[in-house]
Protein backbone atom coordinates (compact mmCIF):
# COMPACT_ATOMS: atom_id res chain seq x y z
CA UNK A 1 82.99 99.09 115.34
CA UNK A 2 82.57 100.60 118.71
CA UNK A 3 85.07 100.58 121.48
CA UNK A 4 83.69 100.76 125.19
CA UNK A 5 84.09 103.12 127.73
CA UNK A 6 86.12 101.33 129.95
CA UNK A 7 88.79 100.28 127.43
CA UNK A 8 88.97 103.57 125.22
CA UNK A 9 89.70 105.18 128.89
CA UNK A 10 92.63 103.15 129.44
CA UNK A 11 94.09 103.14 125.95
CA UNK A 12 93.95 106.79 125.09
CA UNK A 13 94.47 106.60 121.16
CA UNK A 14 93.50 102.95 120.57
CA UNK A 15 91.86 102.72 117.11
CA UNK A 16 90.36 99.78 114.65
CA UNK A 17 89.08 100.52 111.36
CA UNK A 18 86.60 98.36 109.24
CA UNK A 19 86.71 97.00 106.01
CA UNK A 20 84.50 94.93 103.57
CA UNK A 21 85.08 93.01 100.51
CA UNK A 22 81.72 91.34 99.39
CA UNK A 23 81.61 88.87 96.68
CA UNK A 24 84.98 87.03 96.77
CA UNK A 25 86.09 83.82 95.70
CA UNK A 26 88.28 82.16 97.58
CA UNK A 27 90.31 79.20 96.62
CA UNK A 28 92.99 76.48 98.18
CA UNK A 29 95.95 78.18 95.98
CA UNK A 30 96.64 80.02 92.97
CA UNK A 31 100.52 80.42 91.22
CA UNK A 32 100.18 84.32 90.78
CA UNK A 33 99.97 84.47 94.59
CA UNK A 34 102.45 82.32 95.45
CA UNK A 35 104.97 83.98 93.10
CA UNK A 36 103.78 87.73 94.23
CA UNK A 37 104.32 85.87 97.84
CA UNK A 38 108.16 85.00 96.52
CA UNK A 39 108.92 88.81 95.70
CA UNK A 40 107.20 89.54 99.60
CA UNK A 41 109.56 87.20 101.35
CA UNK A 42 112.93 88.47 99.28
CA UNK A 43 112.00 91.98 99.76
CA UNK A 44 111.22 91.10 103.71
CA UNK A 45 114.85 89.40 103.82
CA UNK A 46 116.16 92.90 102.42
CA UNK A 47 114.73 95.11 104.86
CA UNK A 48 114.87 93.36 108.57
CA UNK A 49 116.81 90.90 110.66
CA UNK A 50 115.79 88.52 113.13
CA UNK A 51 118.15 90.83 116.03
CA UNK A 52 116.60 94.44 115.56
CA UNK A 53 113.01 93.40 114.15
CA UNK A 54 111.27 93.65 117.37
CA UNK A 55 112.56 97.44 117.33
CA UNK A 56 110.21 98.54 114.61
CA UNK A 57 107.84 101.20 115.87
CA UNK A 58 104.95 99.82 115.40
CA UNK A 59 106.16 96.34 116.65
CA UNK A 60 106.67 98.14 119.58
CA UNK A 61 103.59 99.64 120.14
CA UNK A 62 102.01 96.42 119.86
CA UNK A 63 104.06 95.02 122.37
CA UNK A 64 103.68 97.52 124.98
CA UNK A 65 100.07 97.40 124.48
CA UNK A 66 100.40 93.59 124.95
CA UNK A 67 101.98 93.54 127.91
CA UNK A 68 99.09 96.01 129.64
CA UNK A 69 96.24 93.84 128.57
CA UNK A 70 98.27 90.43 130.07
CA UNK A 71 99.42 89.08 126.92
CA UNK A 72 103.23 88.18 126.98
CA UNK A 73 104.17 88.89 123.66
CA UNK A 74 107.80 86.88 123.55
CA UNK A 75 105.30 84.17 123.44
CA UNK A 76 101.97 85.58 121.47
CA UNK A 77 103.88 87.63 119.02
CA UNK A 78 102.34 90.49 117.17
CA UNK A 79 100.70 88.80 113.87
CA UNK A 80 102.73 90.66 111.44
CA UNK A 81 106.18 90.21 113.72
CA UNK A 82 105.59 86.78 113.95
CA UNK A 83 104.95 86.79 110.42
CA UNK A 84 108.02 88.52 109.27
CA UNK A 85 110.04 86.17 111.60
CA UNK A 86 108.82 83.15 110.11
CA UNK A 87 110.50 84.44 106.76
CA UNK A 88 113.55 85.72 108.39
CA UNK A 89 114.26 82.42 110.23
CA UNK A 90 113.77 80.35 106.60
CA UNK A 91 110.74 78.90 107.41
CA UNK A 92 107.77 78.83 105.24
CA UNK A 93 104.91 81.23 105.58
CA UNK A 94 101.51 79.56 106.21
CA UNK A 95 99.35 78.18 103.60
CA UNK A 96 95.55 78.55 104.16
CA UNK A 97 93.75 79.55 101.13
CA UNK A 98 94.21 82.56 98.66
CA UNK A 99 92.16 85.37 101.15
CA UNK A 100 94.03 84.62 104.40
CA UNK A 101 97.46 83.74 102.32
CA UNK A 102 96.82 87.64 100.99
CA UNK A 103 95.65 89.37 103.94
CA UNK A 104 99.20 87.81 105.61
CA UNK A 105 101.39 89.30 103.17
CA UNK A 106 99.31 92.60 103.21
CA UNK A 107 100.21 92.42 107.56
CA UNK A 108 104.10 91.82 106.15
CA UNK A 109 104.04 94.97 103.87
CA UNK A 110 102.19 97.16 106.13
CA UNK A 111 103.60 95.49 109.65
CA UNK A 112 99.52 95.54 110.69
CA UNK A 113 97.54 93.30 112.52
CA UNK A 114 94.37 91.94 110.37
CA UNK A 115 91.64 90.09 111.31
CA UNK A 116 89.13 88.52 108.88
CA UNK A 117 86.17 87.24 109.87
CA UNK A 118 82.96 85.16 107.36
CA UNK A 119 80.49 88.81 107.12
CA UNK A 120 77.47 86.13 107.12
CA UNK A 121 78.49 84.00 110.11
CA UNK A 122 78.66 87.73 112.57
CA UNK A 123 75.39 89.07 114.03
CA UNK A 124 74.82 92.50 114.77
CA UNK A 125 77.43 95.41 115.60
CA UNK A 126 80.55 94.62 116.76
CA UNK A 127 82.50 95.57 120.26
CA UNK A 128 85.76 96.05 121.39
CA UNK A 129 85.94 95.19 125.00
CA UNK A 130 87.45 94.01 127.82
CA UNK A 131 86.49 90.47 128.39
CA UNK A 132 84.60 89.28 131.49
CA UNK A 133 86.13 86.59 133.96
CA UNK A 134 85.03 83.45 132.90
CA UNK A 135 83.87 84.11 129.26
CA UNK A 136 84.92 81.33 126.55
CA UNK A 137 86.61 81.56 123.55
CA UNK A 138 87.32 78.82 120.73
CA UNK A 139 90.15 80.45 118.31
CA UNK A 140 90.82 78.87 114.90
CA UNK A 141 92.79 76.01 115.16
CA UNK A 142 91.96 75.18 119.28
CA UNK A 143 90.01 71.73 120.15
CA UNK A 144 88.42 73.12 123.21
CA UNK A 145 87.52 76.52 124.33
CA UNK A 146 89.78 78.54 126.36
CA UNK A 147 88.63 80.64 129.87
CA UNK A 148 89.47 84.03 129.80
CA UNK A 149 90.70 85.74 132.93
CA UNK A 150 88.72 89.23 132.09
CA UNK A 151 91.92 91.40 131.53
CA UNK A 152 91.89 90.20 127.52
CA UNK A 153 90.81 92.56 124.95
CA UNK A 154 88.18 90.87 122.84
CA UNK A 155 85.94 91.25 119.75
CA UNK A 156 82.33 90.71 120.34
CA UNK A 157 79.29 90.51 117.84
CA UNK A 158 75.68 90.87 119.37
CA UNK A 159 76.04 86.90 120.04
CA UNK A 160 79.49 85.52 120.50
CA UNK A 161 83.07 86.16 121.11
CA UNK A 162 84.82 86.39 116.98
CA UNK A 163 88.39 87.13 118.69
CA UNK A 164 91.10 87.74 121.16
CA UNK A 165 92.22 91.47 119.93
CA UNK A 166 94.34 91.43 117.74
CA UNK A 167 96.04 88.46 117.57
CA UNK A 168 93.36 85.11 117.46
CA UNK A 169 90.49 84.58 115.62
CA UNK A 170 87.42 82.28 116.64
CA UNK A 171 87.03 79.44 114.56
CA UNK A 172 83.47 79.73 114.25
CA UNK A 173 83.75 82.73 111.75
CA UNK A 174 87.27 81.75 110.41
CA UNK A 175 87.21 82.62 106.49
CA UNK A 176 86.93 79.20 104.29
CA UNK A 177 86.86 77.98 100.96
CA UNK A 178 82.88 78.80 100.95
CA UNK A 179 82.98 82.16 102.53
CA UNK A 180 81.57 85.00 99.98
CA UNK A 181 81.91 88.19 102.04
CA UNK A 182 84.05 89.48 104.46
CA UNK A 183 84.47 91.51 106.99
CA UNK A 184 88.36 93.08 107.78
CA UNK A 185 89.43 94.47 110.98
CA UNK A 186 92.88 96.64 110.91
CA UNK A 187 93.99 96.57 113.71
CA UNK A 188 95.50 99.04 116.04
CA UNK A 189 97.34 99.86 119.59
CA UNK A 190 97.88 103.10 120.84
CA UNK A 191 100.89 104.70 119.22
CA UNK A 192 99.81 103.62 115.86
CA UNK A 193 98.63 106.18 113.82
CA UNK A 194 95.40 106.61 111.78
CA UNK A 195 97.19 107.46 108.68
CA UNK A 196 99.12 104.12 109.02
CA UNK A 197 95.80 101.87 110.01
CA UNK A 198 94.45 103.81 106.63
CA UNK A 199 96.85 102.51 104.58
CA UNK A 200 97.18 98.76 105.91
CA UNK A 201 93.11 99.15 104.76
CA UNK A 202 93.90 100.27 101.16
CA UNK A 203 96.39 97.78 101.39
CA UNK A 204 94.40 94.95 102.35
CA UNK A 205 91.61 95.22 100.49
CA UNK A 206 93.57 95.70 97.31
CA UNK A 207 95.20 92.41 97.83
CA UNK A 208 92.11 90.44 98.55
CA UNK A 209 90.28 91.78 95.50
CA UNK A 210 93.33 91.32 93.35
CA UNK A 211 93.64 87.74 94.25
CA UNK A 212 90.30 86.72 95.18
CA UNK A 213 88.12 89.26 93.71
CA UNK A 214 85.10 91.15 94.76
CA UNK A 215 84.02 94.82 95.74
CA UNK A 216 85.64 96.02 98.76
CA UNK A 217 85.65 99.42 100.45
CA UNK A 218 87.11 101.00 103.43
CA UNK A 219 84.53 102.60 106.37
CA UNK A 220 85.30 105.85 107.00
């Protein structure tokens, strides 16, 4: 995962790492996630409240770090705020399939942003960059492609656009019910520490393979 010049220059500090799992299976639901999901949301209901969440640290950081790229994030929350305010406000978490489902509540215990991408569908190395004025992007979910105004951060294989860092994912390379390997991004904004991006990756991985299976590993 390479950053470019331009953007590591004006976020001093920002760092992604890279994970793999290879070989999963993933499936439309299974009952020992959705109970390990119940013991997430009670434990999330312990530990935050819907006045002082946006206050956590790392919230924070991905806020201001929002803001500077042109992304108001009282609309486009942070994936694992939004998350964790879902829960708080007693409404149901989303229900995808068993890999996104645990990469979501690995974002709630860790307070991360994740992005998980089909490993066969990308082409070539990946780039963080800022996008250019005019470039399209289809995110999971969208019926037509949105234009970008070339101040967004974005993910870019050697072919296409895979996301809007770090909070949409194209649709193209969404993960499915057929999708065998996959590629993690943890995701991280300047304040954020290594040490905490490292963990999120232990994390994440360790969910997927328990509930889905496969080899994964963490790049280094």
């Amino acid at each position: 995962m390479k950053i470019s010049a331009d953007l590591g220059e004006r976020f001093p500090g920002l760092q992604v790492l890279v994970a793999h799992v290879n070989g999963v299976k993933v499936e439309k639901e299974k009952g020992e996630l959705r109970r390990f999901k119940e013991k997430v949301i009670e434990k999330i209901k312990r530990t935050y409240n819907l006045e002082t969440v946006k206050d956590v640290p790392i919230f924070r950081a991905y806020r201001n770090f929002f803001w500077r790229i042109g992304i108001d994030p009282t609309k486009n929350r942070p994936a694992a705020e939004a998350l964790i305010r879902r829960v708080l406000a007693e409404k149901p978490l989303p229900k995808i399939n068993t890999l996104v489902d645990a990469y979501n509540l690995a974002s709630i215990k860790t307070c991360i942003s994740i992005g998980a991408f089909g490993a066969d569908k990308l082409q070539g190395d990946l780039v963080l960059r800022l996008a250019q004025k005019g470039e399209e992007f289809t995110g999971i979910g969208m019926e037509k492609p949105m234009v970008l105004e070339g101040n967004e951060a974005v993910v870019s294989d050697s072919e296409k656009l895979i996301a809007i860092y770090p909070y949409r994912d194209a649709d193209d390379t969404k993960i499915t019910l057929g999708t065998r390997n996959v590629l993690l991004l943890i995701c991280g904004a300047p304040g954020i520490d290594e040490e905490v991006l490292k963990r999120a990756a232990l994390t994440t991985v360790e969910y997927i393979v328990g509930f889905c299976g496969g080899e994964g590993r963490v790049e280094r």
